[in-house]
Protein backbone atom coordinates (compact mmCIF):
# COMPACT_ATOMS: atom_id res chain seq x y z
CA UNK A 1 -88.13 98.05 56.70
CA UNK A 2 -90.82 100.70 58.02
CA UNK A 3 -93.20 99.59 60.05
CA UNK A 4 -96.51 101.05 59.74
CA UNK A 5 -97.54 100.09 62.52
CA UNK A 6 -95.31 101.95 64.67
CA UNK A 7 -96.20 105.12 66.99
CA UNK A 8 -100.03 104.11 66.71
CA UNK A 9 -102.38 103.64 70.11
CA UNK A 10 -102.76 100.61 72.13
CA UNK A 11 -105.78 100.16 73.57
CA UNK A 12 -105.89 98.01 76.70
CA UNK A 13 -108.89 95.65 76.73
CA UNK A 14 -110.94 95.19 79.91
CA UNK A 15 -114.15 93.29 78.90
CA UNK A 16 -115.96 96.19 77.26
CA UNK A 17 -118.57 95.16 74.34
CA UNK A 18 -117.37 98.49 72.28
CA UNK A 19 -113.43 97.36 73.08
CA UNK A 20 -113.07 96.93 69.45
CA UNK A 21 -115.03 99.82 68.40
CA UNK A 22 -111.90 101.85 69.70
CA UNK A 23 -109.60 100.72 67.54
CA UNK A 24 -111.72 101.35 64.50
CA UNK A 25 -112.45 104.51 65.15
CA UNK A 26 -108.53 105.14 65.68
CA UNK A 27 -107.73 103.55 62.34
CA UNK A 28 -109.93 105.58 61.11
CA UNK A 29 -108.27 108.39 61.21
CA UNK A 30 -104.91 106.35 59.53
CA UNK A 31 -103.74 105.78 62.62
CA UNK A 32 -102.60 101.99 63.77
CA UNK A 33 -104.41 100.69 66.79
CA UNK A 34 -103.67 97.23 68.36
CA UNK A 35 -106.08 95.66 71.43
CA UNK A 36 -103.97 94.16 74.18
CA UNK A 37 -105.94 92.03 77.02
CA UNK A 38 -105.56 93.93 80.50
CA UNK A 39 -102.32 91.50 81.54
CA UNK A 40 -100.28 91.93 78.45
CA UNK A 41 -96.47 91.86 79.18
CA UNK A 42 -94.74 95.16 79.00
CA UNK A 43 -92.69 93.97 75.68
CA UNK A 44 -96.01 92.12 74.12
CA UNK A 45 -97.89 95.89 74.26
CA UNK A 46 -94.71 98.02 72.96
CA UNK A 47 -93.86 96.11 69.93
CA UNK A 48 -94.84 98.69 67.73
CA UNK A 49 -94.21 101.22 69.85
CA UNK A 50 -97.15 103.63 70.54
CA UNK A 51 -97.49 107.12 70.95
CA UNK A 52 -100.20 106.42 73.40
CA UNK A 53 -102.51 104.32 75.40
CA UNK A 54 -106.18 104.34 75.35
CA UNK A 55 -108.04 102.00 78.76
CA UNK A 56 -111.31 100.42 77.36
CA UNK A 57 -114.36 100.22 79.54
CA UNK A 58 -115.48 97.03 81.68
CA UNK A 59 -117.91 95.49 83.69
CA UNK A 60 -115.91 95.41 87.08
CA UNK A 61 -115.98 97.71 89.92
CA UNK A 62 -112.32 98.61 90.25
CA UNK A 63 -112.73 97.66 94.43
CA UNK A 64 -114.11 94.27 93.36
CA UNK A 65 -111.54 91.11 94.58
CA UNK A 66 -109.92 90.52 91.46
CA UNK A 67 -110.87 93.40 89.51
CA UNK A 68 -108.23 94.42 86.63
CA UNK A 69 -106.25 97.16 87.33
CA UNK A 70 -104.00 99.99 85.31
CA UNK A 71 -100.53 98.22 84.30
CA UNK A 72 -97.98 99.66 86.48
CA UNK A 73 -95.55 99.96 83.20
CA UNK A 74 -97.96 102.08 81.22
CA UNK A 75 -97.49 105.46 83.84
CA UNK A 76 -93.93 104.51 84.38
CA UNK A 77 -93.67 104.96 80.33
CA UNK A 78 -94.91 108.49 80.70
CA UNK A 79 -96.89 108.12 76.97
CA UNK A 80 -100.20 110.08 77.12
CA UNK A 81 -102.99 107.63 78.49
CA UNK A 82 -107.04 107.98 77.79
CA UNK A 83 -108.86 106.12 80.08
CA UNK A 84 -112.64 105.48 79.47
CA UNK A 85 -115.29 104.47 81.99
CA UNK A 86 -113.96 101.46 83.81
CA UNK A 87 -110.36 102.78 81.95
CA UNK A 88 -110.58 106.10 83.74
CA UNK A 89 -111.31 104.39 87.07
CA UNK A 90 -108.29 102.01 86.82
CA UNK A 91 -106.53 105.25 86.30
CA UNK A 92 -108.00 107.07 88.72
CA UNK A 93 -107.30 104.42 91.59
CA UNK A 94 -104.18 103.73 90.48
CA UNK A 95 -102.43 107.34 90.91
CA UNK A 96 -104.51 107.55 94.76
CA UNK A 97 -108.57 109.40 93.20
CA UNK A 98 -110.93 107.92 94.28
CA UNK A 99 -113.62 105.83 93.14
CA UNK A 100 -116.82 105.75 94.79
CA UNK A 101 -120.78 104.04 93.61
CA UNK A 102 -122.66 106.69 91.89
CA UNK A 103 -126.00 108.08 93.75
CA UNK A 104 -127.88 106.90 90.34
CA UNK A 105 -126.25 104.99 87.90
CA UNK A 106 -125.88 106.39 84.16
CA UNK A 107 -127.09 104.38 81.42
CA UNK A 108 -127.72 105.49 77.98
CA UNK A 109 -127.83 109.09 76.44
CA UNK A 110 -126.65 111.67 78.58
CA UNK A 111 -125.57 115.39 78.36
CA UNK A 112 -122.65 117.01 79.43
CA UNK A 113 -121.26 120.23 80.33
CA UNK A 114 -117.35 120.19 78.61
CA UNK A 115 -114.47 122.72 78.97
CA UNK A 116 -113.50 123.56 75.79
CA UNK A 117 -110.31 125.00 76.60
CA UNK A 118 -108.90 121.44 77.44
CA UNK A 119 -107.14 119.55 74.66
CA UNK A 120 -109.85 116.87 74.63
CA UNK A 121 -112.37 119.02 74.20
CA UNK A 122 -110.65 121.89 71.87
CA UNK A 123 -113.15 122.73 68.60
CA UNK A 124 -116.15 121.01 70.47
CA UNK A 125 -119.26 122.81 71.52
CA UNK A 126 -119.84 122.91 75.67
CA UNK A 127 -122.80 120.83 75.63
CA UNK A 128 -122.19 117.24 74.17
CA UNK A 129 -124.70 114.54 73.90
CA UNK A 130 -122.47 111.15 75.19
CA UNK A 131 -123.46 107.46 76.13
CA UNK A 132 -122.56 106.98 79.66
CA UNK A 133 -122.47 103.10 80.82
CA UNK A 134 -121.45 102.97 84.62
CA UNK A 135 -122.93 102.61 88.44
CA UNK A 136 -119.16 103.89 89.61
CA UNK A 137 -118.18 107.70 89.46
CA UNK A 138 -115.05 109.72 90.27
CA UNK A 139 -115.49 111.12 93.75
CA UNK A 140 -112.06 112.84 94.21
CA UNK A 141 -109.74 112.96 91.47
CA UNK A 142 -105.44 112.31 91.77
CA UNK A 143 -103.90 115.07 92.36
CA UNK A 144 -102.59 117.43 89.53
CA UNK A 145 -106.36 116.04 87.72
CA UNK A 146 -108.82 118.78 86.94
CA UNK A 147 -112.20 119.02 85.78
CA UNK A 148 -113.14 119.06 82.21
CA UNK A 149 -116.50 117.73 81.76
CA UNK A 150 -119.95 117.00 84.23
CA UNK A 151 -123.11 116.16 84.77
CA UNK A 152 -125.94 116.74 87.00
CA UNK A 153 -124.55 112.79 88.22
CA UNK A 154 -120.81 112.76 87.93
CA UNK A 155 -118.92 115.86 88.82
CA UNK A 156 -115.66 114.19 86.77
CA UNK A 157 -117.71 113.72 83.54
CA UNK A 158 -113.97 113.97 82.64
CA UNK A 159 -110.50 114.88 83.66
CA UNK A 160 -107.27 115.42 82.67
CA UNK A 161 -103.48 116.08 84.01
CA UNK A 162 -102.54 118.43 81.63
CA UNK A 163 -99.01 118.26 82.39
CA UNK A 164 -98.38 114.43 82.11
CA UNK A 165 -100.95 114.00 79.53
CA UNK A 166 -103.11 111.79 81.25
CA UNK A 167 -106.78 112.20 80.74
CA UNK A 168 -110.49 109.77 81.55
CA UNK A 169 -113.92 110.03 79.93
CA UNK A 170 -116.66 108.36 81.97
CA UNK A 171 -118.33 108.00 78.63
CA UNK A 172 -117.98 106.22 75.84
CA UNK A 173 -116.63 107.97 72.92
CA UNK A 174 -116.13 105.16 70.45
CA UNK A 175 -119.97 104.71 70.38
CA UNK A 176 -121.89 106.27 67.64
CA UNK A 177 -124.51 107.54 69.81
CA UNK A 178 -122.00 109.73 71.01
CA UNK A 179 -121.83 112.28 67.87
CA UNK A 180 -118.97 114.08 68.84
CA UNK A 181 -117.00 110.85 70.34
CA UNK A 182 -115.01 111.01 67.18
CA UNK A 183 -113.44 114.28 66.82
CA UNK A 184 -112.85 113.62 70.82
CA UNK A 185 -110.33 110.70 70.20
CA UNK A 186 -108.86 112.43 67.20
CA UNK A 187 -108.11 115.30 69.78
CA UNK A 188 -106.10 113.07 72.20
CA UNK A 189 -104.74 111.10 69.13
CA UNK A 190 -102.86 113.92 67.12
CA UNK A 191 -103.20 116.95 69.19
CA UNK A 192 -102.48 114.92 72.84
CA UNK A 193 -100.68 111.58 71.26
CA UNK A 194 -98.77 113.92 67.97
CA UNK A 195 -99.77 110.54 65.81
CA UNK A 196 -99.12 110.35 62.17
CA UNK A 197 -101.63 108.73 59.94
CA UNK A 198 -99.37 106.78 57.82
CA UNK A 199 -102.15 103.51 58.37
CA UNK A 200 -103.51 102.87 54.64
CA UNK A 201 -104.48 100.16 52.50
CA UNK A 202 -101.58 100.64 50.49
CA UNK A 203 -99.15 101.14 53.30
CA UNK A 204 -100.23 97.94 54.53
CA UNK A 205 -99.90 96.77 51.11
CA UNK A 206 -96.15 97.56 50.52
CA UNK A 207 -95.23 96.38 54.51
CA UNK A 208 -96.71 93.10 53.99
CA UNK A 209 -95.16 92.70 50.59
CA UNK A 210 -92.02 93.09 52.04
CA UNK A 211 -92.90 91.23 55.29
CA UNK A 212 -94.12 88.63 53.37
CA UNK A 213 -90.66 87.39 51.00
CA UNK A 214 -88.59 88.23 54.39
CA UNK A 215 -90.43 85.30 55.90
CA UNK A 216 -90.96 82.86 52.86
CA UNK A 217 -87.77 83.39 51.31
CA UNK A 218 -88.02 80.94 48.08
CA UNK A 219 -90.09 78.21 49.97
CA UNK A 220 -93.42 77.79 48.99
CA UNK A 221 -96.60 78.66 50.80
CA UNK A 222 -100.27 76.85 50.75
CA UNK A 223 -103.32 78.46 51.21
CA UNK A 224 -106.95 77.05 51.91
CA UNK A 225 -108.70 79.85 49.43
CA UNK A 226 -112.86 79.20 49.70
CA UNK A 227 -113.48 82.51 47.10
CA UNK A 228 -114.67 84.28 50.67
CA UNK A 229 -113.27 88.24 50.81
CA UNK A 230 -110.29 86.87 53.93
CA UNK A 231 -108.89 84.35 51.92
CA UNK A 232 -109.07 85.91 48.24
CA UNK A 233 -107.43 89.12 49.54
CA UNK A 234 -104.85 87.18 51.28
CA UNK A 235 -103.79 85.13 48.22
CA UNK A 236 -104.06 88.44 46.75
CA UNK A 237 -101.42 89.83 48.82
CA UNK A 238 -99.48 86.26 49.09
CA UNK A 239 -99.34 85.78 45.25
CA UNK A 240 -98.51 89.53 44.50
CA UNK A 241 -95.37 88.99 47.26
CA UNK A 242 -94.11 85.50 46.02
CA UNK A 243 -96.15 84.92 42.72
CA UNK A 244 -95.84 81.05 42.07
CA UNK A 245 -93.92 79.98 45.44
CA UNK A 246 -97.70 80.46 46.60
CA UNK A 247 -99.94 76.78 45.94
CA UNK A 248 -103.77 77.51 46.31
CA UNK A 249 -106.43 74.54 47.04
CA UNK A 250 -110.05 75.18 46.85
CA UNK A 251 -112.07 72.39 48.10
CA UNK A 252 -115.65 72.60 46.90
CA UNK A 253 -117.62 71.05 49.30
CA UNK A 254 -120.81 70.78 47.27
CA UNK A 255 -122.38 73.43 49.69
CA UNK A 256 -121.39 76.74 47.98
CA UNK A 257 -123.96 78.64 45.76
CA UNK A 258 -125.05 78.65 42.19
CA UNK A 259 -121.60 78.78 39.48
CA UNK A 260 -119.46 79.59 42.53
CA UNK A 261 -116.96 76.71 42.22
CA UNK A 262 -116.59 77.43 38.68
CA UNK A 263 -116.70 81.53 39.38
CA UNK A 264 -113.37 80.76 42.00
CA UNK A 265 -111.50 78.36 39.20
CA UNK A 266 -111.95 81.30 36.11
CA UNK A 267 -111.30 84.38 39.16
CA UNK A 268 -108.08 83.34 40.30
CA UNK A 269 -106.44 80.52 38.24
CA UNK A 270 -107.56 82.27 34.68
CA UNK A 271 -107.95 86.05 35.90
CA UNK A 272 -105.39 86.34 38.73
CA UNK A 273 -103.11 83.99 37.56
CA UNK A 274 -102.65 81.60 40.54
CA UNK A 275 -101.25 78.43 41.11
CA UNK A 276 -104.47 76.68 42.20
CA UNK A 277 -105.70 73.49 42.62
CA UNK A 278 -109.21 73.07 42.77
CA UNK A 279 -110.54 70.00 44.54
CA UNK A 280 -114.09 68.24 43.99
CA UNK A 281 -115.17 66.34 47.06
CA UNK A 282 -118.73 67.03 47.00
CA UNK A 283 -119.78 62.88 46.80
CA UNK A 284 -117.49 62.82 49.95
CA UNK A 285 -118.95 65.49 51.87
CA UNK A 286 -122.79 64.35 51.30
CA UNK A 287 -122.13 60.78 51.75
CA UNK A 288 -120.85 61.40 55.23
CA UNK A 289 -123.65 64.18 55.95
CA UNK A 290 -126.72 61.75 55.01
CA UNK A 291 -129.41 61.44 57.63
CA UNK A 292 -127.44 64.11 59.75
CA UNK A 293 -129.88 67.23 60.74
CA UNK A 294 -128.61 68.60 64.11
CA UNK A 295 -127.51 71.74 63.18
CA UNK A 296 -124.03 71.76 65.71
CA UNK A 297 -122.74 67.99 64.51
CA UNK A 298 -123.42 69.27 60.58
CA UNK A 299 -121.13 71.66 61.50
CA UNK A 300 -118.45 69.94 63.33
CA UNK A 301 -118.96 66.81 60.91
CA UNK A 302 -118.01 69.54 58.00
CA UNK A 303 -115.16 70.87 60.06
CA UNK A 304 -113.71 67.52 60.47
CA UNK A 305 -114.35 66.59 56.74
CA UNK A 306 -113.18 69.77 55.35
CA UNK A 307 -109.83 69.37 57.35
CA UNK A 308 -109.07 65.68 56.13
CA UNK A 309 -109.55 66.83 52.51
CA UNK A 310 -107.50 69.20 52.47
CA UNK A 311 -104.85 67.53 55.09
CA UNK A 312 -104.96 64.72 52.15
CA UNK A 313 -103.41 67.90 49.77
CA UNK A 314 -101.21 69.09 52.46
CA UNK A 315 -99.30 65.96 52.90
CA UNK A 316 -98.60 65.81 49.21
CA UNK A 317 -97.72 69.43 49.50
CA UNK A 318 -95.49 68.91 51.72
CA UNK A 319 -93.79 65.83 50.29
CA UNK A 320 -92.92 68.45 47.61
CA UNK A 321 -91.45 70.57 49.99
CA UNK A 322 -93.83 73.66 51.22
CA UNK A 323 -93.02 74.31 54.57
CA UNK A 324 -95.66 77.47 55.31
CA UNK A 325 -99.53 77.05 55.57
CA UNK A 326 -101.12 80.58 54.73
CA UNK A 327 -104.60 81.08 56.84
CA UNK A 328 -106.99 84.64 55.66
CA UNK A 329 -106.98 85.33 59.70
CA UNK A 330 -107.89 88.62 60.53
CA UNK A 331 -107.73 90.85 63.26
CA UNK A 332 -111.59 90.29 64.93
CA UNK A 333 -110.31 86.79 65.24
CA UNK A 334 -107.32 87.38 67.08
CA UNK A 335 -109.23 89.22 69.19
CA UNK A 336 -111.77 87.36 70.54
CA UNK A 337 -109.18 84.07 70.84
CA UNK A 338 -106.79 86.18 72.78
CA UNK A 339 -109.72 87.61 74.87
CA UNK A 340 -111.33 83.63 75.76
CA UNK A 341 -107.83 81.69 75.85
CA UNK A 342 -105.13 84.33 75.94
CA UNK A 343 -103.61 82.79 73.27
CA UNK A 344 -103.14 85.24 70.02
CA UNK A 345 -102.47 82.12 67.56
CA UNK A 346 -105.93 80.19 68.08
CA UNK A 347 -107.78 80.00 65.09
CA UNK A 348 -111.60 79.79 65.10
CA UNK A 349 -113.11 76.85 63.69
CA UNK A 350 -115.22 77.37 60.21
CA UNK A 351 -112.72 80.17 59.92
CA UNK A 352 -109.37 78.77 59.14
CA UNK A 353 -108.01 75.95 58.45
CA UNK A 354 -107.31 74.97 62.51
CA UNK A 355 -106.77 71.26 63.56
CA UNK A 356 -104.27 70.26 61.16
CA UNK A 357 -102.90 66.39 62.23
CA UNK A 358 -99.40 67.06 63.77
CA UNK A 359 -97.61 65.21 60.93
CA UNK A 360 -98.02 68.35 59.06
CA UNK A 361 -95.69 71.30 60.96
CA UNK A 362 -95.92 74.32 58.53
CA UNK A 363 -94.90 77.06 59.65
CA UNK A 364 -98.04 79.88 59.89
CA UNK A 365 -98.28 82.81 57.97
CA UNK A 366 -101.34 84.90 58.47
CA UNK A 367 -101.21 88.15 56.11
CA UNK A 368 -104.31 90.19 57.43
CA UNK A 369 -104.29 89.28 61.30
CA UNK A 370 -103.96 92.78 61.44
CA UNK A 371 -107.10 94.05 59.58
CA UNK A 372 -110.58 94.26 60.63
CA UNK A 373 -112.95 93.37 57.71
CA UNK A 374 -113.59 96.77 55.73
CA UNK A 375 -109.39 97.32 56.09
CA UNK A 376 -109.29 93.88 54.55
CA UNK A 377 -111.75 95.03 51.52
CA UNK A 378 -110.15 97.85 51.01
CA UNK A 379 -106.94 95.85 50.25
CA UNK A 380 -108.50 93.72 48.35
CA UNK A 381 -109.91 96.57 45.84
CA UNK A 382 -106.04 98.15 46.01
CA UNK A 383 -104.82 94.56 44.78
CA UNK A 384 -107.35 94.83 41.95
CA UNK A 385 -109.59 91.74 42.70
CA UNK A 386 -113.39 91.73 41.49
CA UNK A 387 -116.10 93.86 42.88
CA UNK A 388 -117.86 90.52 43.04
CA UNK A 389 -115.24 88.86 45.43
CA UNK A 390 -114.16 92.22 47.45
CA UNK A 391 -117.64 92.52 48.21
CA UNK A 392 -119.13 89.06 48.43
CA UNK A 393 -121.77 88.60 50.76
CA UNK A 394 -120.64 87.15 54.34
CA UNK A 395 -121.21 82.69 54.05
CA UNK A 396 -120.48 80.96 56.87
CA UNK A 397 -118.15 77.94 56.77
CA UNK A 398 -120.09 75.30 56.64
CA UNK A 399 -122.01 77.15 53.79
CA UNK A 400 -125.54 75.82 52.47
CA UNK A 401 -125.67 73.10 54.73
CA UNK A 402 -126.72 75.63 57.83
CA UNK A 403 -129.07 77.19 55.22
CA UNK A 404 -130.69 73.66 53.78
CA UNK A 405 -132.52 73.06 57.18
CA UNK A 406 -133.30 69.17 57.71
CA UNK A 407 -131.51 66.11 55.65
CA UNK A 408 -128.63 67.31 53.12
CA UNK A 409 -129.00 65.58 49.96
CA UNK A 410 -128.20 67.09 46.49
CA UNK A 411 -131.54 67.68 45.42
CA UNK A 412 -132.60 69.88 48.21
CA UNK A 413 -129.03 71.73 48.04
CA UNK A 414 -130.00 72.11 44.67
CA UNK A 415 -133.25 73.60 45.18
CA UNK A 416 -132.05 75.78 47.71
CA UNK A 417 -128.93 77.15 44.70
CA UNK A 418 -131.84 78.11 42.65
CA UNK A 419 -134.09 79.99 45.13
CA UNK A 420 -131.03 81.44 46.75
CA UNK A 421 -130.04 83.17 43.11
CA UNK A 422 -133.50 84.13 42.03
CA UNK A 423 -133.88 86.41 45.61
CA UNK A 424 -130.21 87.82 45.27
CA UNK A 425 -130.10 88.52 41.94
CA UNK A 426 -133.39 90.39 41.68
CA UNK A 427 -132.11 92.45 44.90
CA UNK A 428 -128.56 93.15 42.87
CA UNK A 429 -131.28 94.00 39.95
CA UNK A 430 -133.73 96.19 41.94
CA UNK A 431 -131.05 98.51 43.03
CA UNK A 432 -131.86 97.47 46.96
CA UNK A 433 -128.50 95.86 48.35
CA UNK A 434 -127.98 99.55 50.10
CA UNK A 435 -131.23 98.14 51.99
CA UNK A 436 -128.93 95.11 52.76
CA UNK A 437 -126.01 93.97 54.98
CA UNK A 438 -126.81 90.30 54.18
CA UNK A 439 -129.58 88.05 52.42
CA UNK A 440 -130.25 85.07 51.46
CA UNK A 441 -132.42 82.19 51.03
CA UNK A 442 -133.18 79.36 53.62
CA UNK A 443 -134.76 76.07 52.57
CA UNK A 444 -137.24 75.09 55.64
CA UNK A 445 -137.83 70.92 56.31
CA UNK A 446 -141.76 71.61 55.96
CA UNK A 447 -144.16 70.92 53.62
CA UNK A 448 -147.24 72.90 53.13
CA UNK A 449 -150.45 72.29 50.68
CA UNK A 450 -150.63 74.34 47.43
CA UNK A 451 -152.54 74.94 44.00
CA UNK A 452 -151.11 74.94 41.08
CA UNK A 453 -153.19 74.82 37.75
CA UNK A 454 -155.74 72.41 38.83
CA UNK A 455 -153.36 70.11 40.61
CA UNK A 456 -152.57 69.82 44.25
CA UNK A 457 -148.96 70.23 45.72
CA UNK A 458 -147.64 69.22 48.79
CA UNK A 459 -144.28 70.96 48.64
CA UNK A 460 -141.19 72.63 50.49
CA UNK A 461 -141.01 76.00 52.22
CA UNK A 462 -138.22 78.65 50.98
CA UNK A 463 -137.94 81.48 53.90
CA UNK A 464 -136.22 84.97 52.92
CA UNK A 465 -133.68 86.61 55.10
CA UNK A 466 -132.68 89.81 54.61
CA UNK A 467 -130.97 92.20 57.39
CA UNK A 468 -129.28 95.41 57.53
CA UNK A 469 -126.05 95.83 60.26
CA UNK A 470 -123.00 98.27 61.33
CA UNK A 471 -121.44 95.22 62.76
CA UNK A 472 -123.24 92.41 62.77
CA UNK A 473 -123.22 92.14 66.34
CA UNK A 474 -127.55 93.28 65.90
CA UNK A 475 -129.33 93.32 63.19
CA UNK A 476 -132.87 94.82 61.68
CA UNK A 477 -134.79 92.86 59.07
CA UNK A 478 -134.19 95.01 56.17
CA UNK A 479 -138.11 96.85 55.21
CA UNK A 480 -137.87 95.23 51.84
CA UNK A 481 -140.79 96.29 48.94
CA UNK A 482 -143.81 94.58 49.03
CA UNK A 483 -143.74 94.81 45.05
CA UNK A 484 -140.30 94.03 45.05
CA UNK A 485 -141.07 90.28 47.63
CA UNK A 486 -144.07 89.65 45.27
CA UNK A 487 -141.71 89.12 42.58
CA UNK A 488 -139.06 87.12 43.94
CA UNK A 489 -141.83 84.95 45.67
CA UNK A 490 -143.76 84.63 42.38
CA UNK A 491 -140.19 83.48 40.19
CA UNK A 492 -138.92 81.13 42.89
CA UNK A 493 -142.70 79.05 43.32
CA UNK A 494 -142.66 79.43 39.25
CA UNK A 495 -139.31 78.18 38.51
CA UNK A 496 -138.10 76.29 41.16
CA UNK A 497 -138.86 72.46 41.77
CA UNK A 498 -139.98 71.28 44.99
CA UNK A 499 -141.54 74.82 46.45
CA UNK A 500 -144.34 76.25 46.28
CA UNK A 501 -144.52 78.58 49.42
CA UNK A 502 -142.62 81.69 49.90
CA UNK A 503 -142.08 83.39 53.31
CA UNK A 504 -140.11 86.09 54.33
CA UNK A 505 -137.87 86.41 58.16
CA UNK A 506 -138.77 89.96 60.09
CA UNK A 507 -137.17 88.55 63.05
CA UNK A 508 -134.45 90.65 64.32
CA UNK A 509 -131.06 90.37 65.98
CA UNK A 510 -131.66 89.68 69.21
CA UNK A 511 -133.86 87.63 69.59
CA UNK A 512 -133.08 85.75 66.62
CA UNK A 513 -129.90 85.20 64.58
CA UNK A 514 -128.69 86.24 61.39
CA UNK A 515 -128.35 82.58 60.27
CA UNK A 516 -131.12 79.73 60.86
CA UNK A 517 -128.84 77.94 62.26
């Protein structure tokens, strides 16, 4: 079996924000990148076998008690290393530089001076715009290290060993506000590295086919599918691999949007062809959440409730004899368990289908743990599933209930359905979802005084939210036309019960969240 994985980059994590960032851009290019936290084992970071190492930023000072330093086995490898900011430091100190507080610290845009006879910088102009992040600069470098970049502030801008292919930026070239930070890490990927971009959608596809029925063999797998992009595209993948070994449940919870139970059922049992069972526990789910507003024990309350309903399923499941539990993990996830427990298999809640009583011991499979999320919808549209599913707007776990603020009852759920498809089917209509990362509709627990006709209402609040995002991480309220507001506010007071007062969120991330709660 190939692995497509093989003679990628791994990318040492050491607390940087823009860790991640690195390995997109790298895969990018079609190149496999894997994040590894700063004490990885040896064997854990050379699975696959990499062509090279990149050294994330941090926010240590590499003379700080404690501070991370470079993995002794990564220069004893003699692989071609990148080290950025707090990366080129570690390196730095660890082959005898040294590393000294800088006179004024560099934050934000900066401009350096590059040699553009160096293999980092070969094709770039000499002056690059870059995003520096540090208070620590290179005062002397190793020996064998030249030169290749400054500024005014940091004589070792960058530097490189030619010879042994070891190189630091102290900037940030993952960043998009540095312009050139691309063609930079595609320098030291295939010119320094000599990677092959043989990382695709449908390389994946064919590797994790074939992964896939080498693990399963002819038992048969369950998997928690909510309709959400993870888990579609990995029964996608599961049922194109084993076809009817693979058992699908879909729990509706009563908190999902307008038709989408019924959109799941006729998608992948009637379209798709799976085995899937769909489960309606919606009088469950909103007998337990009565009277319950706090928005953190809705949540945990759903958790809990979603995992016995579906336990319920696994035990007869595995009465029948499925021994693997399929979870639409992917690779963000792993990440940011491995970075807060050091443990690669923890599964965030909401997320997956972690918790599971101990009675039930499947065995995991986890298709896309791999993939960030645009990898994982570009699978999903070289698998053939729907536009609509592929690219399905991001709905958190718990779904409407952290939308329908105050006391879940089915009324109120129900109003919020309605409003929620008026606003996001006039912005599908009006052309505007390029405007849009994510929207949606938020039913408010206040009641304001209105006119209608001759008649006085004292009626519920429906609040817009509409943002635009890269990554989700920020977030800008998305400048939405007035025209365009004026008509989804005038068809929601109009046709839906229960409202009659339309507002609209222009709160941004930070301070405020995407969701309301």
């Amino acid at each position: 079996m190939t692995d497509v994985r093989s003679g990628g980059i791994a990318i040492i994590d050491y607390g940087s924000q823009y860790t991640q960032l690195i390995a997109r851009r790298v895969r990018e290019m079609g190149v496999y990148a894997e994040v590894f936290p700063h004490d990885a084992t040896r064997e854990k970071v050379n699975t696959h076998q990499p062509r090279g190492y990149i050294f994330s930023g941090g926010p240590n000072s590499i003379y700080e008690e404690g501070a991370p330093q470079m993995p002794a086995f990564v220069l004893a490898e003699g692989a071609p290393t990148l080290g950025i900011c707090y990366g080129m430091q570690a390196l730095t100190h660890a082959l005898g530089g040294v590393v000294a507080p800088a006179q004024a610290r560099e934050y934000g845009s900066a401009r350096i001076q590059a040699d553009v006879t160096s293999p980092l910088f070969a094709g770039l102009p000499e002056s690059l715009e870059v995003w520096m992040s540090h208070g620590d600069r290179i005062d002397a470098p190793p020996a064998g290290f030249v030169p290749m970049a400054s500024t005014p502030n940091a004589p070792f801008a960058a530097m490189g060993d030619v010879a042994r292919r070891l190189y630091g930026v102290q900037f940030h070239p993952e960043v998009v506000h540095t312009p050139q930070g691309a063609a930079l890490l595609k320098n030291f990927v295939f010119g320094v590295c000599g990677c092959e971009a043989k990382w695709s959608a449908a390389s994946f596809i064919e590797d994790s086919i074939a992964r896939i029925r080498e693990t399963a063999g002819s038992e048969r797998v369950l998997l928690a599918l909510s309709g959400g992009v993870d888990s579609a595209v990995a029964g996608a993948l599961l049922h194109q691999a084993i076809g009817e070994q693979l058992v699908c449940v879909f729990v509706n919870t009563g908190m999902l949007r307008l038709h989408e139970p019924e959109h799941v059922v006729r998608v992948f049992r009637d379209q798709q062809g799976m085995n899937l069972l769909a489960v309606d526990a919606t009088e469950t789910f909103l007998e337990a959440l009565r009277g319950i507003t706090e928005p953190e024990a809705k949540r945990k309350l759903i958790g809990r409730l979603f995992i016995d309903e579906f336990a319920g399923q696994a035990r007869q499941m595995s009465a029948q004899g499925v021994k693997f539990l399929a979870q639409g993990t992917i690779y963000p996830d792993v990440i940011e368990s491995a970075a807060s427990s050091k443990a690669s298999k923890v599964i965030k809640s909401h997320h997956n289908v972690g918790g599971l009583p101990d009675d039930l011991n499947f065995a995991l499979i986890e298709p896309l743990r791999d993939l960030f999320k645009d990898e994982v919808r570009k699978v999903g549209e070289a698998l053939g599933l729907p536009a609509d599913i592929v690219w399905r707007q991001p709905f958190p776990g718990p779904g409407l209930a952290v939308r329908c603020l105050g006391n879940l009852i089915w009324e109120r759920l129900e109003t919020l359905r309605a409003a929620d498809h008026i606003f996001t089917s006039e912005l599908v209509a009006a052309g505007l979802t390029d405007m849009a990362s994510q929207y949606f509709a938020v039913l408010l627990p206040v009641k304001s005084v209105g006119v209608m006709g001759d008649n006085r209402t004292y009626e519920e609040v429906i609040a817009l939210r509409s943002v635009s995002t890269d990554d989700f991480m920020t977030a800008d309220w998305s400048r939405l036309p007035y025209e365009f507001l004026a008509r989804v506010s005038s068809r929601i007071v109009n046709e839906v019960r229960g409202v009659n007062r339309v507002v609209y969120d222009i709160t941004s991330k930070p301070p405020g969240t995407i969701e309301w709660e």
